[in-house]
C-alpha atoms as a PDB file:
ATOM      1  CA  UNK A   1      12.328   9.128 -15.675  1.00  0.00           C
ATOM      2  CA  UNK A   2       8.784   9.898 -15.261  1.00  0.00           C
ATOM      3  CA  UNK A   3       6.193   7.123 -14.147  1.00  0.00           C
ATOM      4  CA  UNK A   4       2.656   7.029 -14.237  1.00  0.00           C
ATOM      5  CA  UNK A   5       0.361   4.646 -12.010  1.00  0.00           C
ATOM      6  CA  UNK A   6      -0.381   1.812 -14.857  1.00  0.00           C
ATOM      7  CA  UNK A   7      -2.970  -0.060 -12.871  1.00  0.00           C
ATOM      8  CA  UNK A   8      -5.564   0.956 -10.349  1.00  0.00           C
ATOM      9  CA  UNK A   9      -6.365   0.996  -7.242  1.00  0.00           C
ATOM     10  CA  UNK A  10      -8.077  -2.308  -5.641  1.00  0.00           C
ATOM     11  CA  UNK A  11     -10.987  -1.380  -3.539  1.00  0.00           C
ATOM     12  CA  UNK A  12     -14.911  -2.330  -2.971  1.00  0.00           C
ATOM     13  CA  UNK A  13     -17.458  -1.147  -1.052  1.00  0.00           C
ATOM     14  CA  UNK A  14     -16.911  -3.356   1.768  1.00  0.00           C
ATOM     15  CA  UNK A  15     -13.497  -2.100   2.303  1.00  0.00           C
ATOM     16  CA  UNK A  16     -12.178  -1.252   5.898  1.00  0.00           C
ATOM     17  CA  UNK A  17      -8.737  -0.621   5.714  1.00  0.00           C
ATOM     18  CA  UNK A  18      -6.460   1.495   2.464  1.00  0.00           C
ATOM     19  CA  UNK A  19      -2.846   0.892   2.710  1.00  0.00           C
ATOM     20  CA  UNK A  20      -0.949   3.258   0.807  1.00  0.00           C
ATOM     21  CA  UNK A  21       2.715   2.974  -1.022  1.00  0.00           C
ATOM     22  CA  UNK A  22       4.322   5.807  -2.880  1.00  0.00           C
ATOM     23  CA  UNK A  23       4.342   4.449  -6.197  1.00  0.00           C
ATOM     24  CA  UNK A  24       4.796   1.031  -7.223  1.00  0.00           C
ATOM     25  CA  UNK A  25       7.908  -0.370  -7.860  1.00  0.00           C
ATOM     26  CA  UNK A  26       9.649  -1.181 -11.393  1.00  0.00           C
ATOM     27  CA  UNK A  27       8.084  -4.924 -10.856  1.00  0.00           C
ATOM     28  CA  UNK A  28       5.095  -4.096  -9.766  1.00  0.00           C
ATOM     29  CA  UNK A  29       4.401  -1.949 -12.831  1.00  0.00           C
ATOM     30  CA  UNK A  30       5.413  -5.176 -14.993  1.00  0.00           C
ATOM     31  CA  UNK A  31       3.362  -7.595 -13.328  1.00  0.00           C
ATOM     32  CA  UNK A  32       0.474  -5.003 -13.306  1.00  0.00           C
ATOM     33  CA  UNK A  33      -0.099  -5.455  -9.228  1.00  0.00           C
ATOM     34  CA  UNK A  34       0.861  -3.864  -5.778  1.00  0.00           C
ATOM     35  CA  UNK A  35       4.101  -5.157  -3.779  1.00  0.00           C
ATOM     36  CA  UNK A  36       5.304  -7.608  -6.868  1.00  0.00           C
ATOM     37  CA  UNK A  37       9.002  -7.607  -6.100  1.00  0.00           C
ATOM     38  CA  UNK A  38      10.084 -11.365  -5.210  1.00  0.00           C
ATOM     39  CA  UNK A  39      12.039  -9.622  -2.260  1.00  0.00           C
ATOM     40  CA  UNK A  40       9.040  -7.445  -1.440  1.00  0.00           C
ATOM     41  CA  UNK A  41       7.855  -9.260   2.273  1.00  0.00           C
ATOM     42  CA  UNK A  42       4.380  -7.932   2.011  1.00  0.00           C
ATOM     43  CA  UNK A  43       2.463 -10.537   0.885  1.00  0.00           C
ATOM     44  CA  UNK A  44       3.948 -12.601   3.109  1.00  0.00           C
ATOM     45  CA  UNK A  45       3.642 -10.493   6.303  1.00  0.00           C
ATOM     46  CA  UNK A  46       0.010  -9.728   5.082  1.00  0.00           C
ATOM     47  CA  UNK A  47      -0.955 -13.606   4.609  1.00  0.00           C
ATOM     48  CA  UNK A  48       1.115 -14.843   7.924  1.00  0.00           C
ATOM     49  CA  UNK A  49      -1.404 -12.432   9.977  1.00  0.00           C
ATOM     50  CA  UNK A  50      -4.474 -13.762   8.741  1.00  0.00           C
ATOM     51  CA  UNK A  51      -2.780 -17.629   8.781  1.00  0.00           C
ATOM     52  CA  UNK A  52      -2.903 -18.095   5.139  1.00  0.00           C
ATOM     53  CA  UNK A  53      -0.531 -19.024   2.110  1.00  0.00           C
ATOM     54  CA  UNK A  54       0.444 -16.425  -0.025  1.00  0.00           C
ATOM     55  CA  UNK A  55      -1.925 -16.185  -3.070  1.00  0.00           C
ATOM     56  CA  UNK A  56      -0.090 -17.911  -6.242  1.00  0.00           C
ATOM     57  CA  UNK A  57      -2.107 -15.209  -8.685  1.00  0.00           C
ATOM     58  CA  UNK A  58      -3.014 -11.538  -8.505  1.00  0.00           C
ATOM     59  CA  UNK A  59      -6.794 -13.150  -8.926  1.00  0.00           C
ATOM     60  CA  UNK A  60      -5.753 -14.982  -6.072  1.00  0.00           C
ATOM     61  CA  UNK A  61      -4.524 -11.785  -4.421  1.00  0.00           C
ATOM     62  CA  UNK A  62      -7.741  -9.890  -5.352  1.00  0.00           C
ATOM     63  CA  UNK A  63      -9.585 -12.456  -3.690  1.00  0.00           C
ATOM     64  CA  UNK A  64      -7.918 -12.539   0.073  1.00  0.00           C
ATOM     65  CA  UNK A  65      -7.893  -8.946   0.010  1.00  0.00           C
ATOM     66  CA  UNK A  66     -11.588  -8.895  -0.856  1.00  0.00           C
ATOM     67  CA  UNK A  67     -12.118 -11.016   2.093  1.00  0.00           C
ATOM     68  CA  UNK A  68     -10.781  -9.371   4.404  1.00  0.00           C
ATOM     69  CA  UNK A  69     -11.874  -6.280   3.373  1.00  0.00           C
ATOM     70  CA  UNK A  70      -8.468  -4.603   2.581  1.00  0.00           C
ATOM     71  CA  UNK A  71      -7.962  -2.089  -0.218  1.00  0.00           C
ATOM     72  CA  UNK A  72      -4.569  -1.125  -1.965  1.00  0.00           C
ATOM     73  CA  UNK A  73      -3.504   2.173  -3.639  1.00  0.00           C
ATOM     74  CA  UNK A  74      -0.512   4.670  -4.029  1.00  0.00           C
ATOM     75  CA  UNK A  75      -0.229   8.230  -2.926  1.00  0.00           C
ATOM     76  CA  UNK A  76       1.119   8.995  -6.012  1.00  0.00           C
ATOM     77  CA  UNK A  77      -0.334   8.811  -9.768  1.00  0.00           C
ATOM     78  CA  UNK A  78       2.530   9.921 -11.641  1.00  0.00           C
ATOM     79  CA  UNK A  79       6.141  11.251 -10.757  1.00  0.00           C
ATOM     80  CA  UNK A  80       9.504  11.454 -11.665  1.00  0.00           C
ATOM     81  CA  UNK A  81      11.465   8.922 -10.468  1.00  0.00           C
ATOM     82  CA  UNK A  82      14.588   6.981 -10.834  1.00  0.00           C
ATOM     83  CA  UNK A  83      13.863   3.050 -10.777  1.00  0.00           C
ATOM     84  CA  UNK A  84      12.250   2.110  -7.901  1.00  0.00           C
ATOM     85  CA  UNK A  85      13.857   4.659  -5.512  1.00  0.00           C
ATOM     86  CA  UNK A  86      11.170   6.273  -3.161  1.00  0.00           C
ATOM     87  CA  UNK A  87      14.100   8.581  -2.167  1.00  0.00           C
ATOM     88  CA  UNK A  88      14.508   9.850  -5.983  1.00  0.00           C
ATOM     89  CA  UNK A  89      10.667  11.366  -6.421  1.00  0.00           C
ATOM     90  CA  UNK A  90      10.059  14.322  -7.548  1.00  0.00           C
ATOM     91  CA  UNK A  91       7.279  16.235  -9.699  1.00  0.00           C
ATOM     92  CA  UNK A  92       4.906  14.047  -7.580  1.00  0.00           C
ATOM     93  CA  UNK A  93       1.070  14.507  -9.125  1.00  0.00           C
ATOM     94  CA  UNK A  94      -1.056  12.912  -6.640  1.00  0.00           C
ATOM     95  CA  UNK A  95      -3.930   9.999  -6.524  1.00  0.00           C
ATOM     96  CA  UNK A  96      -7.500  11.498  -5.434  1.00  0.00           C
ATOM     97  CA  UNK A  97      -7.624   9.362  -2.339  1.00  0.00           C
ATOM     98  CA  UNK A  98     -10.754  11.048  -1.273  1.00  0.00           C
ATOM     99  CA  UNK A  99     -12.558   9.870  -4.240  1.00  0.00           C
ATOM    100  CA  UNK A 100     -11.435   6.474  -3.904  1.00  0.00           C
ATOM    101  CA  UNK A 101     -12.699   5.981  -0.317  1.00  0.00           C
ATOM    102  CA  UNK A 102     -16.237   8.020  -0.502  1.00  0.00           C
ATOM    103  CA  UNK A 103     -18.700   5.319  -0.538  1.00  0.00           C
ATOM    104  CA  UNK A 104     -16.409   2.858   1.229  1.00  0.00           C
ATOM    105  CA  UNK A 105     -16.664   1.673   4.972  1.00  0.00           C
ATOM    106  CA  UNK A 106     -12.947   2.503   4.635  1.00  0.00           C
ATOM    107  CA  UNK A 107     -12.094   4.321   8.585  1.00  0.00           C
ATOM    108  CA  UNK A 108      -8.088   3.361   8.797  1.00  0.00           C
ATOM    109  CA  UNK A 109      -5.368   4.430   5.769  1.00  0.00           C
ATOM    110  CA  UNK A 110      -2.190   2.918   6.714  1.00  0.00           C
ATOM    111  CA  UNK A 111       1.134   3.875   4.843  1.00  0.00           C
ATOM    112  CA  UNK A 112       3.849   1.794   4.258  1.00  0.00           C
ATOM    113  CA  UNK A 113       7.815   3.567   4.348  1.00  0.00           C
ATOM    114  CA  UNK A 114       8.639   7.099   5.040  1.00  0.00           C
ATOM    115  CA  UNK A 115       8.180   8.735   1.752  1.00  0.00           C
ATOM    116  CA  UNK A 116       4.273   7.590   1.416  1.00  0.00           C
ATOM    117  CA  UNK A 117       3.777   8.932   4.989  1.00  0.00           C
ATOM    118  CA  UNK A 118       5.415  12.218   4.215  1.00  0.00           C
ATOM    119  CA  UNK A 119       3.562  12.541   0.520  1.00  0.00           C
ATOM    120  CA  UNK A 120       0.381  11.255   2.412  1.00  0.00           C
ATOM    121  CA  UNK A 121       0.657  13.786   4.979  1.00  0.00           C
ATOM    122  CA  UNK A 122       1.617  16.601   2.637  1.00  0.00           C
ATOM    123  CA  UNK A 123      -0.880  16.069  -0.023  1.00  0.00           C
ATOM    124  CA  UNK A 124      -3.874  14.338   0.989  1.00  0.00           C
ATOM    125  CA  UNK A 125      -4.602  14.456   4.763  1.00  0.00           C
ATOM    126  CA  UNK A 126      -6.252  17.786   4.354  1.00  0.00           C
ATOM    127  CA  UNK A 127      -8.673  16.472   1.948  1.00  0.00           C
ATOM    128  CA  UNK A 128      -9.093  13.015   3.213  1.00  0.00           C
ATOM    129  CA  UNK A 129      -9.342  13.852   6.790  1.00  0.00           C
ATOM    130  CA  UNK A 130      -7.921  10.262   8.689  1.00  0.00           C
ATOM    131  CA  UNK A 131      -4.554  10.582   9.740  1.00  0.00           C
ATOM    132  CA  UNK A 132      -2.514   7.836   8.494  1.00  0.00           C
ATOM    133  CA  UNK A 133      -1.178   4.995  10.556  1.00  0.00           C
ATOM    134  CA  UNK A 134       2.815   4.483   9.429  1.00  0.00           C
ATOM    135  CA  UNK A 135       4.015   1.137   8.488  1.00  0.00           C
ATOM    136  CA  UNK A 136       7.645   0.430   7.675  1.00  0.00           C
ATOM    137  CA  UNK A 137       7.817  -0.523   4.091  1.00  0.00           C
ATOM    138  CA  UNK A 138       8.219  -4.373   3.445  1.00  0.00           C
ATOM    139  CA  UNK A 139      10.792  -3.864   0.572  1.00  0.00           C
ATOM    140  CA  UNK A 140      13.613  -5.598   0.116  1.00  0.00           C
ATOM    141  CA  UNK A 141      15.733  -2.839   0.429  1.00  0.00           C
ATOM    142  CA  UNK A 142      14.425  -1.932   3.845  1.00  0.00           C
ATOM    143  CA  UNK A 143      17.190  -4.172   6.085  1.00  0.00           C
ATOM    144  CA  UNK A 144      16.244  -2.324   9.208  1.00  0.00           C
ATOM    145  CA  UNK A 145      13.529  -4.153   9.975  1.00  0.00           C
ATOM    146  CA  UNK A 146      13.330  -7.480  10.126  1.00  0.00           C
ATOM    147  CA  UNK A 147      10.618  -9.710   9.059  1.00  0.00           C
ATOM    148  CA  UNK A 148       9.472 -10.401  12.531  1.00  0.00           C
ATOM    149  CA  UNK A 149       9.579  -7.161  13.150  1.00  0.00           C
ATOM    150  CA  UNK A 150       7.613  -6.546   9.869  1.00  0.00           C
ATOM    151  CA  UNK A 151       5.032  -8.562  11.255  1.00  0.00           C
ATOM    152  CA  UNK A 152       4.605  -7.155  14.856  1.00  0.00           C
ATOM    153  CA  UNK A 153       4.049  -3.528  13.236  1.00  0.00           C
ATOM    154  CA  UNK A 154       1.515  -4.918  11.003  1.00  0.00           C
ATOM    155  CA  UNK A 155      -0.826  -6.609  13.715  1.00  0.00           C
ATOM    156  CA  UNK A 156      -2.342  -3.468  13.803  1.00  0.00           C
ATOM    157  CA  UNK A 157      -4.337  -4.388  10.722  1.00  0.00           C
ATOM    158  CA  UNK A 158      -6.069  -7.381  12.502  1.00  0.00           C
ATOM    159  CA  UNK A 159      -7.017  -4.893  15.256  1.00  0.00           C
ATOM    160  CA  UNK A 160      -8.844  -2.205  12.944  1.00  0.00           C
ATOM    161  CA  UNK A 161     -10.260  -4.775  10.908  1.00  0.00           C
ATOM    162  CA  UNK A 162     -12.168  -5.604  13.906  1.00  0.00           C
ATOM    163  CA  UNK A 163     -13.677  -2.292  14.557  1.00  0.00           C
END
């Protein structure tokens, strides 16, 4: 089934940091917002490093990453895809990541699973220019990492964001 990005990206100008997904999931897409899935850990590996509770809202959520200066956004714009199955993609038409990040302070693009690294890498790293930093993705579905595992990867956030 083909699947187009229904929401955008969530950036401003005093953005240091883009973390990249593929696409977003089935939920995601009905809620309107990045990493929506109630088994999605990303939220709450993203809040745990910074010592917060996980945002109730996606105002809420607009608001911590505003703070600290995180953006979200997809590789992808539109592909064909069955459900939410990175694995599945095909006919990818890609997000213009460049745009997004000219007239940012944006320095580090992390990606989170396999399949936005490889799309990342193959589509946009010759335009864009900063090699991406891989992140295991926080789905659900992803069993081989644990959440404390999760959580060590992402530290690396809190280190950029200091920079």
């Amino acid at each position: 089934m083909r699947v187009s990005h229904e929401f955008g990206p969530y950036v401003n100008k005093d953005s240091k940091i883009l973390i990249l997904g593929s696409i977003p999931s089935v939920k995601s897409r009905e809620y309107g917002f990045y990493y929506m899935h109630p088994q999605n850990r990303f939220w709450k590996v993203i809040c745990d490093l910074f010592d917060e509770k996980i945002p109730g809202s996606i105002l809420g959520k607009k608001k911590f990453l505003k703070r600290h200066k995180i953006a979200l956004w997809d590789v992808l714009d539109s592909c064909d895809i069955n459900g939410s199955s990175d694995y599945s993609i095909k006919n990818p038409k890609v997000n213009d990541i460049k745009k997004l990040i000219d007239g940012t302070n944006i320095k580090y693009i992390f990606v989170t699973g396999k399949k936005a690294l490889s799309l990342y890498n193959k589509y946009c790293l010759h335009d864009v220019m900063i090699k991406a930093i891989y992140l295991p993705s926080t789905s659900g579905a992803n069993c081989a990492c644990s959440y404390d595992e999760l959580k060590e990867k992402y530290e690396i956030i809190i280190n950029c964001l200091k920079n």
